[in-house]
Protein backbone atom coordinates (compact mmCIF):
# COMPACT_ATOMS: atom_id res chain seq x y z
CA UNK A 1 -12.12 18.32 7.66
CA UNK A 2 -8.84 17.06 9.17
CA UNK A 3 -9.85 17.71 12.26
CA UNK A 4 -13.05 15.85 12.14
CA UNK A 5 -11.32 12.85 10.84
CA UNK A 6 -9.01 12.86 14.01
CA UNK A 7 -11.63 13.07 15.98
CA UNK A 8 -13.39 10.56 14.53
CA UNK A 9 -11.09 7.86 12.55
CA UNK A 10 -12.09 4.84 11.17
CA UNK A 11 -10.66 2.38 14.03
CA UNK A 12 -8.78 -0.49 12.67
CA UNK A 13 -6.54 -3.26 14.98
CA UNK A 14 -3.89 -3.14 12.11
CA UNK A 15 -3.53 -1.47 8.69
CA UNK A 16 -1.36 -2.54 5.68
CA UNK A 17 0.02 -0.62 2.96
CA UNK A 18 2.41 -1.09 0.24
CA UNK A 19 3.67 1.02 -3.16
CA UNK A 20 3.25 4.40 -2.21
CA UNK A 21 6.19 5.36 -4.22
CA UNK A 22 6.79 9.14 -2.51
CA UNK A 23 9.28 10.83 -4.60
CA UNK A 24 7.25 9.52 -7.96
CA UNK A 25 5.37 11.68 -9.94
CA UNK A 26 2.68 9.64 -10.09
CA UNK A 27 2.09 8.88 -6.19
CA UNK A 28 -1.63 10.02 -5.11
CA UNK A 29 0.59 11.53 -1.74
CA UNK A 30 -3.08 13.33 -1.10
CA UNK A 31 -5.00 10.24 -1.11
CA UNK A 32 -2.83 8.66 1.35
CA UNK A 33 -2.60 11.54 4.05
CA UNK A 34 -6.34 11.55 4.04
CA UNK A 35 -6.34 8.09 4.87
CA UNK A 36 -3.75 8.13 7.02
CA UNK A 37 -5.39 11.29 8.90
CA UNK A 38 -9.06 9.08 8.36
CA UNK A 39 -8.11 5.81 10.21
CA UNK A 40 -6.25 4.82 13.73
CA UNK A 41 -4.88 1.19 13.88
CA UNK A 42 -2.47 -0.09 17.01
CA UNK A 43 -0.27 -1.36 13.86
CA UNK A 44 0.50 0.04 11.12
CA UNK A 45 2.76 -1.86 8.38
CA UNK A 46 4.70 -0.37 5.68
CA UNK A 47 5.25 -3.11 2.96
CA UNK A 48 7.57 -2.01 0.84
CA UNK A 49 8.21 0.41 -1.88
CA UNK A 50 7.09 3.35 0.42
CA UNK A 51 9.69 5.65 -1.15
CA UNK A 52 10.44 5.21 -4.73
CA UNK A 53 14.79 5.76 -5.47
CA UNK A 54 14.50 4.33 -8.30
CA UNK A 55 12.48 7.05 -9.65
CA UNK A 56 14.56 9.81 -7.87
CA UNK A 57 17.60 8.70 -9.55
CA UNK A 58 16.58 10.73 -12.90
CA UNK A 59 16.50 13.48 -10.49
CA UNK A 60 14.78 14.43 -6.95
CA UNK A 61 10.90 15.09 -7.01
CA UNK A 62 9.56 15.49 -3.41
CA UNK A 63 6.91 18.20 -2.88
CA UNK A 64 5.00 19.58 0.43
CA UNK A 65 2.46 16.68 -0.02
CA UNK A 66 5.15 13.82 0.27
CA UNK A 67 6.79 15.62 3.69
CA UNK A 68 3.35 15.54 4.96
CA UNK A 69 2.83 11.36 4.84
CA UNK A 70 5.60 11.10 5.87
CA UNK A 71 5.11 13.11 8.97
CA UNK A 72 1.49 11.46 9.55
CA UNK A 73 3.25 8.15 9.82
CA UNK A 74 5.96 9.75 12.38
CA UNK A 75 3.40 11.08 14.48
CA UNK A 76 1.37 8.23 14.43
CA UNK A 77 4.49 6.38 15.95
CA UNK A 78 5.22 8.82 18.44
CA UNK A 79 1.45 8.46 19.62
CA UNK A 80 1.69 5.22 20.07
CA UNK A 81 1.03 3.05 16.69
CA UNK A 82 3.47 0.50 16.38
CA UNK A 83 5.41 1.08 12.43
CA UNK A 84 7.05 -2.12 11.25
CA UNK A 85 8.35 -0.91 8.00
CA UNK A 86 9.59 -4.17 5.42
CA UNK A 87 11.45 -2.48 2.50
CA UNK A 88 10.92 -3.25 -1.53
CA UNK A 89 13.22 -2.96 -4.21
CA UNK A 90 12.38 0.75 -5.11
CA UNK A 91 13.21 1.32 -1.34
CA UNK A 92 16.20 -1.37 -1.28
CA UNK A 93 18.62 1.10 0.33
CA UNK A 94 16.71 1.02 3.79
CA UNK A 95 17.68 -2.78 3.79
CA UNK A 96 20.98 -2.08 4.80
CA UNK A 97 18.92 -0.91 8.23
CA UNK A 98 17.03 -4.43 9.08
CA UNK A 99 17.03 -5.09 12.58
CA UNK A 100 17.06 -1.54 13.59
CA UNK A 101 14.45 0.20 15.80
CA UNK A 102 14.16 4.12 15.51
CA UNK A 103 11.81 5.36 17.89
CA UNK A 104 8.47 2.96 17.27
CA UNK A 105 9.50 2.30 13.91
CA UNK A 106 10.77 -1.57 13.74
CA UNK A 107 12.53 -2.00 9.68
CA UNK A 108 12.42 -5.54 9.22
CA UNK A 109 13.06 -7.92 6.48
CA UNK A 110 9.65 -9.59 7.10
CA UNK A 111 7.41 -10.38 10.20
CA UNK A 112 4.60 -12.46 11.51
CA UNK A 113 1.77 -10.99 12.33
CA UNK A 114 -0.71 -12.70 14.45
CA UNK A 115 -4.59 -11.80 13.62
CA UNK A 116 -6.89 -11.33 16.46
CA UNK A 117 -8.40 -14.60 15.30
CA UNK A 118 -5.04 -16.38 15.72
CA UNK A 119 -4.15 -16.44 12.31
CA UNK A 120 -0.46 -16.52 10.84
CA UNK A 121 0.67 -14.38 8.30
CA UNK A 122 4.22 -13.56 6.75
CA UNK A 123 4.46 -9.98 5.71
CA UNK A 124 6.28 -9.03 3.40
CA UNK A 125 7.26 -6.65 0.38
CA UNK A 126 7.05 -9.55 -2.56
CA UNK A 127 9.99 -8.67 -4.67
CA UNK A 128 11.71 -12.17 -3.49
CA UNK A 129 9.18 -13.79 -5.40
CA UNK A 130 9.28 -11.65 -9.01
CA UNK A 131 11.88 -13.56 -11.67
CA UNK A 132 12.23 -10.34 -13.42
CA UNK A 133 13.35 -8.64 -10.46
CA UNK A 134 15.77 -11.15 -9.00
CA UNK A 135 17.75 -12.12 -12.44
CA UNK A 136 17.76 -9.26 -14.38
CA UNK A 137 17.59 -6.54 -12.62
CA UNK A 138 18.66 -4.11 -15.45
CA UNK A 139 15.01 -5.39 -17.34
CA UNK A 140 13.40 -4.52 -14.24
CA UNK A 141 14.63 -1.00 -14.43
CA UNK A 142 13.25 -0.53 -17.77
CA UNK A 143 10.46 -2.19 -17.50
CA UNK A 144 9.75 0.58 -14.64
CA UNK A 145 10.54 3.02 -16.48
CA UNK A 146 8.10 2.21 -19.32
CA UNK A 147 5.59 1.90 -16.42
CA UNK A 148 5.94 4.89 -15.37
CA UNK A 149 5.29 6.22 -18.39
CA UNK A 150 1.84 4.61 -18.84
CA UNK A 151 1.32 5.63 -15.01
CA UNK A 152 1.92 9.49 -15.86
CA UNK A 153 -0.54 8.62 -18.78
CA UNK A 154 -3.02 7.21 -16.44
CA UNK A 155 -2.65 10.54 -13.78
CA UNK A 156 -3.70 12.93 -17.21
CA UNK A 157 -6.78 10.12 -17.62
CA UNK A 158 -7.77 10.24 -14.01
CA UNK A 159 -7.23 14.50 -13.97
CA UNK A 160 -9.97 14.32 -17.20
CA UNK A 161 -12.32 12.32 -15.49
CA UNK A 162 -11.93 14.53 -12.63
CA UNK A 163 -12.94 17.24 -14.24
CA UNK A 164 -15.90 15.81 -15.97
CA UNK A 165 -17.13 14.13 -12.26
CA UNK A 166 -16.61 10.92 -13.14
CA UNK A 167 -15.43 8.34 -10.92
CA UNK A 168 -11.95 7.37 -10.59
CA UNK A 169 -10.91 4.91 -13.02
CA UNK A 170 -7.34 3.39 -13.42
CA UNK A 171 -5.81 3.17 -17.27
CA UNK A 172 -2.87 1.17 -15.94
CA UNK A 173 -5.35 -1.33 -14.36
CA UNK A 174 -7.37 -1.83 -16.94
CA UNK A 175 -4.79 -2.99 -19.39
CA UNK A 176 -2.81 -4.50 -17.13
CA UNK A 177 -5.89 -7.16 -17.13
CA UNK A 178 -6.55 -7.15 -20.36
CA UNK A 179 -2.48 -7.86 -21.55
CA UNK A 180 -2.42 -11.79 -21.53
CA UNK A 181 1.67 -11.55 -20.46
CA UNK A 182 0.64 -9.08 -17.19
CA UNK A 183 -2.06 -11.72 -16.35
CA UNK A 184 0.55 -14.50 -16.93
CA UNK A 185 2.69 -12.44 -14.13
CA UNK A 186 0.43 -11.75 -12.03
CA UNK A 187 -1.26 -15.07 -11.74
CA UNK A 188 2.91 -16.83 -11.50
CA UNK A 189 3.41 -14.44 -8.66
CA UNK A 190 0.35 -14.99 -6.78
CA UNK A 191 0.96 -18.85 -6.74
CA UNK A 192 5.01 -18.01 -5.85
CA UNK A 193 3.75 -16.26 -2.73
CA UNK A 194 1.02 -19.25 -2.08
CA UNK A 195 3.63 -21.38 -2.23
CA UNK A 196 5.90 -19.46 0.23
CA UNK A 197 3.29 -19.19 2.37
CA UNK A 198 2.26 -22.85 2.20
CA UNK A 199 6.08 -24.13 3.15
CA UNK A 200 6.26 -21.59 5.90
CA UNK A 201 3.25 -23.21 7.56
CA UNK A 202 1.43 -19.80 8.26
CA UNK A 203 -2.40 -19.21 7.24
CA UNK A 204 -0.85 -16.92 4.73
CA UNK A 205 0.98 -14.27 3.07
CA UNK A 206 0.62 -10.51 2.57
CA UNK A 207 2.57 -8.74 0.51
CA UNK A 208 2.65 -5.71 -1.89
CA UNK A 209 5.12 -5.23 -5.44
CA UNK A 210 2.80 -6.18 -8.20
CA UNK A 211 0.31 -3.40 -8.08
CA UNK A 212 -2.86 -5.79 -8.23
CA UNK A 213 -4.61 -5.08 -4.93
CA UNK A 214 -6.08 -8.89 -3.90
CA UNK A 215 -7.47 -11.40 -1.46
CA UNK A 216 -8.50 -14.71 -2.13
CA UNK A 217 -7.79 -17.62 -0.58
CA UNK A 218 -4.61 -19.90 -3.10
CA UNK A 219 -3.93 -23.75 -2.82
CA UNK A 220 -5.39 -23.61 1.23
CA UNK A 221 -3.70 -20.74 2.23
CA UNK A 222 -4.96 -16.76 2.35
CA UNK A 223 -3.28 -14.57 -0.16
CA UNK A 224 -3.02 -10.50 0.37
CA UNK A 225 -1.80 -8.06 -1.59
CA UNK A 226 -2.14 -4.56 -0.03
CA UNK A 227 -1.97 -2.60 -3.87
CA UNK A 228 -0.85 0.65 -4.09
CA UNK A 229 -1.33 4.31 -3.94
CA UNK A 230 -0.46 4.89 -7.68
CA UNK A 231 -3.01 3.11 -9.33
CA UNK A 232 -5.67 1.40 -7.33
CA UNK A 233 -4.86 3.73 -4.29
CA UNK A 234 -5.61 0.59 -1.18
CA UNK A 235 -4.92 -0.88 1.91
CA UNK A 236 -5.87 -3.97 3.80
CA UNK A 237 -6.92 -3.77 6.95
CA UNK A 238 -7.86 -6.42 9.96
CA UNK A 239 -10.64 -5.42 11.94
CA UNK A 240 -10.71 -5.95 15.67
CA UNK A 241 -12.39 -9.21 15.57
CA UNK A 242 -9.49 -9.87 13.05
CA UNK A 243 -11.12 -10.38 10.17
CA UNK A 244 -9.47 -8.94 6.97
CA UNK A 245 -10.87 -6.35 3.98
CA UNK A 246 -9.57 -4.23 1.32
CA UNK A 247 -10.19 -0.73 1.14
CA UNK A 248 -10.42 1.19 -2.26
CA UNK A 249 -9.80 4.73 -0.87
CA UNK A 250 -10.16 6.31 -4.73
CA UNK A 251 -11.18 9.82 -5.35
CA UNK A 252 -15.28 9.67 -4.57
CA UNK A 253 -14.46 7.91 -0.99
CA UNK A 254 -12.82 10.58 0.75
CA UNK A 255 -15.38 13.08 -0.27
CA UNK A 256 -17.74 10.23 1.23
CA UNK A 257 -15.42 9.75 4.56
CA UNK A 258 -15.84 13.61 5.08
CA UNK A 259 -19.46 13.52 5.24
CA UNK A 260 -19.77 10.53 7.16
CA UNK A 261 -17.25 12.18 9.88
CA UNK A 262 -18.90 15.42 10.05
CA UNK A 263 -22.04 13.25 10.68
CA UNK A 264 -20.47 11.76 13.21
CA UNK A 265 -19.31 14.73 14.81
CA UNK A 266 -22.74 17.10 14.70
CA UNK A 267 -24.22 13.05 16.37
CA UNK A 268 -21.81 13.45 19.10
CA UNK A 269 -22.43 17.35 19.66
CA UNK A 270 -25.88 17.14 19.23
């Protein structure tokens, strides 16, 4: 079906994702390449955490599927899409490259990106604005360990309900909404961001790190958070007439972008 989806992509004016943590066991690396092989966009951002070091430190975990995104989003560049990649903390190390340009790739600290509406936003990976993560970074590294943990838990979960054709369902998620101290965190960060946002002057902010896929608007100003392609496996995107939405691309929508391309295709033949 690759072919049909290049043939036919889902046409976006830009594309955002965050937290796709290649070189983690738990990255859904298949999930992404379809999308990336299912949608065109004349940007696409990379906000943060693309590549996960953090995890590779307890040793190197990078198979066939990984390579592959990461070629997608090479070729995609050398066709033409414009790649403005913002590192995270997992992905610190590439920080040490802001400024640079290599090839259509732009890695930058942050950016503005002007909607086709006119709209402001700062993008950005989010980290800046996590307490944990800026004074103690040694808790952070635990803590992410533990998660990852309960994120290998959730890939055995999601493998069950695979096999019984059920719909994908995220363990992680779920309690991560139902924990009062997670909701606490996410809710602190959210406003942090607001707030950035707000004494910027932009329209608003998108960013990635917290894993909580969301876009609402916060104290006057739009909040976006891309997600991730561990648990929630999404990307906001801004339509031509730059209007913004969050895709869920989970397990049953791929299976429902292949029919709808090879529709497409037999409409187009026919």
């Amino acid at each position: 079906m690759t072919d049909i989806k290049r043939m036919n992509p889902l046409k976006y004016r830009s594309i955002f994702i965050s937290d796709v943590h290649l070189g983690f066991r738990g990255c859904q690396a298949s999930l992404v390449l379809d999308f990336l092989q299912s949608t065109e966009c004349k940007q696409l951002y990379l906000v943060g955490d693309i590549v996960d070091i953090w995890a590779m430190k307890n040793g190197v975990y990078w198979p066939e599927a990984h390579n592959q995104v990461v070629r997608e989003v090479l070729d995609k560049a050398r066709r033409g899409t414009e790649v403005i990649y913002t590192p995270g903390n997992h992905d610190e190390l590439f920080r040490t490259h802001l400024g640079a340009d290599f090839g259509n790739v732009a890695v930058r600290e942050e950016v503005i990106h002007t909607t086709a509406d006119g709209r402001r936003f700062l993008v950005m990976h989010g980290d800046a604005f996590d307490a944990v993560v800026q004074n103690g970074k040694w808790l952070a590294m635990i803590g992410s360990h533990a998660y990852d943990g309960l994120l290998m838990l959730n890939g055995l979960v999601s493998r069950i309900r695979r096999a019984l054709g059920l719909d994908y369902w995220s363990l992680a998620g779920y309690l991560k909404h139902k924990v009062k101290n997670a909701v606490s965190y996410i809710g602190n960060f959210e406003a942090a961001v607001a707030g950035e946002a707000e004494r910027r002057r932009v329209d608003g902010m998108i960013c990635g790190h917290i894993h909580h896929a969301e876009m609402r608007e916060i104290a006057g100003v739009a909040y976006c958070n891309c997600g991730d392609w561990v648990e929630s496996c999404t990307a906001l995107v801004e339509h031509h007439d730059g209007r913004l939405e969050l895709l869920r691309w989970t397990d049953a929508y791929p299976q429902t972008a292949d029919v709808e391309h090879a529709r497409l295709a037999l409409a187009r033949t026919g």
